[in-house]
Protein backbone atom coordinates (compact mmCIF):
# COMPACT_ATOMS: atom_id res chain seq x y z
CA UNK A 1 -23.77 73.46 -2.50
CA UNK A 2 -21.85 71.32 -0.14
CA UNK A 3 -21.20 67.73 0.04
CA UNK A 4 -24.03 66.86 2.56
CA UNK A 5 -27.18 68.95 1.29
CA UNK A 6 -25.76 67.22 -2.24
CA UNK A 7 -25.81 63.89 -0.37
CA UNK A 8 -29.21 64.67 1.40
CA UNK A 9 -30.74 65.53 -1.94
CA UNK A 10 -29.39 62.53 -3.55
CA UNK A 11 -31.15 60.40 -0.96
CA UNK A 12 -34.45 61.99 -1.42
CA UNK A 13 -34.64 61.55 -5.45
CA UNK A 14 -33.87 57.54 -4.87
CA UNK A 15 -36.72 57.31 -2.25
CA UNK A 16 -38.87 59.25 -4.59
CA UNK A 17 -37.81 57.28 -7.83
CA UNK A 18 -36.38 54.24 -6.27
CA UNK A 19 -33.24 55.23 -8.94
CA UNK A 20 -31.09 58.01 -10.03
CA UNK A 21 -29.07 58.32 -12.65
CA UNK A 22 -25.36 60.06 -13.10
CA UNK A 23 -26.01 62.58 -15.35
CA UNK A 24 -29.63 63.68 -14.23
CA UNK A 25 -28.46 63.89 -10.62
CA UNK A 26 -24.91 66.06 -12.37
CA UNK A 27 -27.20 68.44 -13.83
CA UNK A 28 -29.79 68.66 -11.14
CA UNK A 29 -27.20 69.61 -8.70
CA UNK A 30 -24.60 71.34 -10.81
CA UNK A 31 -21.68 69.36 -10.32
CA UNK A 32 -19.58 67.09 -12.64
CA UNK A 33 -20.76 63.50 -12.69
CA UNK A 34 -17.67 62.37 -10.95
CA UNK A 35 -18.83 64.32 -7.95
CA UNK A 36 -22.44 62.70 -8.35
CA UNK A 37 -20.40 59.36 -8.59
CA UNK A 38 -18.15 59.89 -5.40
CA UNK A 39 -21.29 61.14 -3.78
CA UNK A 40 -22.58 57.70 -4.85
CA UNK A 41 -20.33 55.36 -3.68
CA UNK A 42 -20.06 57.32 -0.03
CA UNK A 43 -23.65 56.43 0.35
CA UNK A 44 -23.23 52.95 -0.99
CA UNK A 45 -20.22 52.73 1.61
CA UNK A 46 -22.78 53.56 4.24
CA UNK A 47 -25.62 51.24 2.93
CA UNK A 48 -27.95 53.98 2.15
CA UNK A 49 -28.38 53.03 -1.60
CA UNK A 50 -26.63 50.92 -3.61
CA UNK A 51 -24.56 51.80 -6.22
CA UNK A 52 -25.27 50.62 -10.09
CA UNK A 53 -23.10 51.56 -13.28
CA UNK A 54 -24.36 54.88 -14.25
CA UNK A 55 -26.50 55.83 -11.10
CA UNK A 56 -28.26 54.37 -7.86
CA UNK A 57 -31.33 52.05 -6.97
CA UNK A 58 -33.33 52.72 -3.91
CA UNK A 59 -31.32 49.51 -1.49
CA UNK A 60 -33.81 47.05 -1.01
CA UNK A 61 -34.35 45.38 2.61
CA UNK A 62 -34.71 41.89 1.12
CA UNK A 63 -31.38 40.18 1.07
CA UNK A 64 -30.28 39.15 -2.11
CA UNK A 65 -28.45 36.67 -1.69
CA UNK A 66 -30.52 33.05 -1.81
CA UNK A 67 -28.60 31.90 1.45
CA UNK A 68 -29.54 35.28 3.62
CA UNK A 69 -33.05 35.12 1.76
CA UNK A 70 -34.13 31.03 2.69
CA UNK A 71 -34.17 32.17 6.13
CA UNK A 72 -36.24 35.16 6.10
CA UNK A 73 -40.70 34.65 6.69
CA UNK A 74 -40.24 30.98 7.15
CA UNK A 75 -43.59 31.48 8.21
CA UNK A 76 -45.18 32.80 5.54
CA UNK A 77 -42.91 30.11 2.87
CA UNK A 78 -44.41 27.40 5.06
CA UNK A 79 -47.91 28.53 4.42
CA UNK A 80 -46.97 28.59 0.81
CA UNK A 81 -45.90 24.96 0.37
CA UNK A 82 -48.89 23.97 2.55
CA UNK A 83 -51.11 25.60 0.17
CA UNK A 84 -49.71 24.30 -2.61
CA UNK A 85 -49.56 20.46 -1.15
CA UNK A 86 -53.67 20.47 -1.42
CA UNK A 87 -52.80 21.11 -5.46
CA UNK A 88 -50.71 17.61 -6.03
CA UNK A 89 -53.00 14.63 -5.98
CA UNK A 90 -51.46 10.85 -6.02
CA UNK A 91 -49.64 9.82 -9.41
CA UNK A 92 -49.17 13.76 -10.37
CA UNK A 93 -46.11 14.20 -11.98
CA UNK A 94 -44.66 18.36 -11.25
CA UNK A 95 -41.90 19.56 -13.72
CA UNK A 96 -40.45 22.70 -12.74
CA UNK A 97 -39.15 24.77 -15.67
């Protein structure tokens, strides 16, 4: 099997399972696990999963990060807080744990 229908197939079992692992995907395919691995990381490289110890996750298209994520549906996180506003009443006290 070459390196791209090993790729391709790689690709579909994380957007099946939203995960793979190293030696699943090893002896699905029938290659060593460092093969699966540098498989892996080429497709991390590219941003088409992300890489984890021992396998894959499916990449998400939510920004991790809290700085990329407080901008993203403002909207939405506005609608939220409104909602919540009608909750508090005068002389509430809110603890957040």
């Amino acid at each position: 099997m070459i390196k791209a229908e090993r790729q391709n197939l790689i690709l579909e079992y994380v957007a099946k399972d939203k995960k793979v692992l190293l030696d699943q995907l090893s002896e699905i395919l029938n290659v060593s696990e460092d093969t699966v691995r540098r498989d892996i990381k080429e497709l991390s490289d590219q941003g088409l999963l992300r890489a984890v110890r021992g396998g894959a996750l499916h990449r998400s298209p939510i920004p991790m990060h809290y700085r990329d994520r407080q901008n993203v549906d403002v909207e939405h996180k506005k609608i939220i807080a409104a909602k919540a506003l009608e909750f508090i009443k005068p002389n509430l006290s809110l603890i957040h744990i």
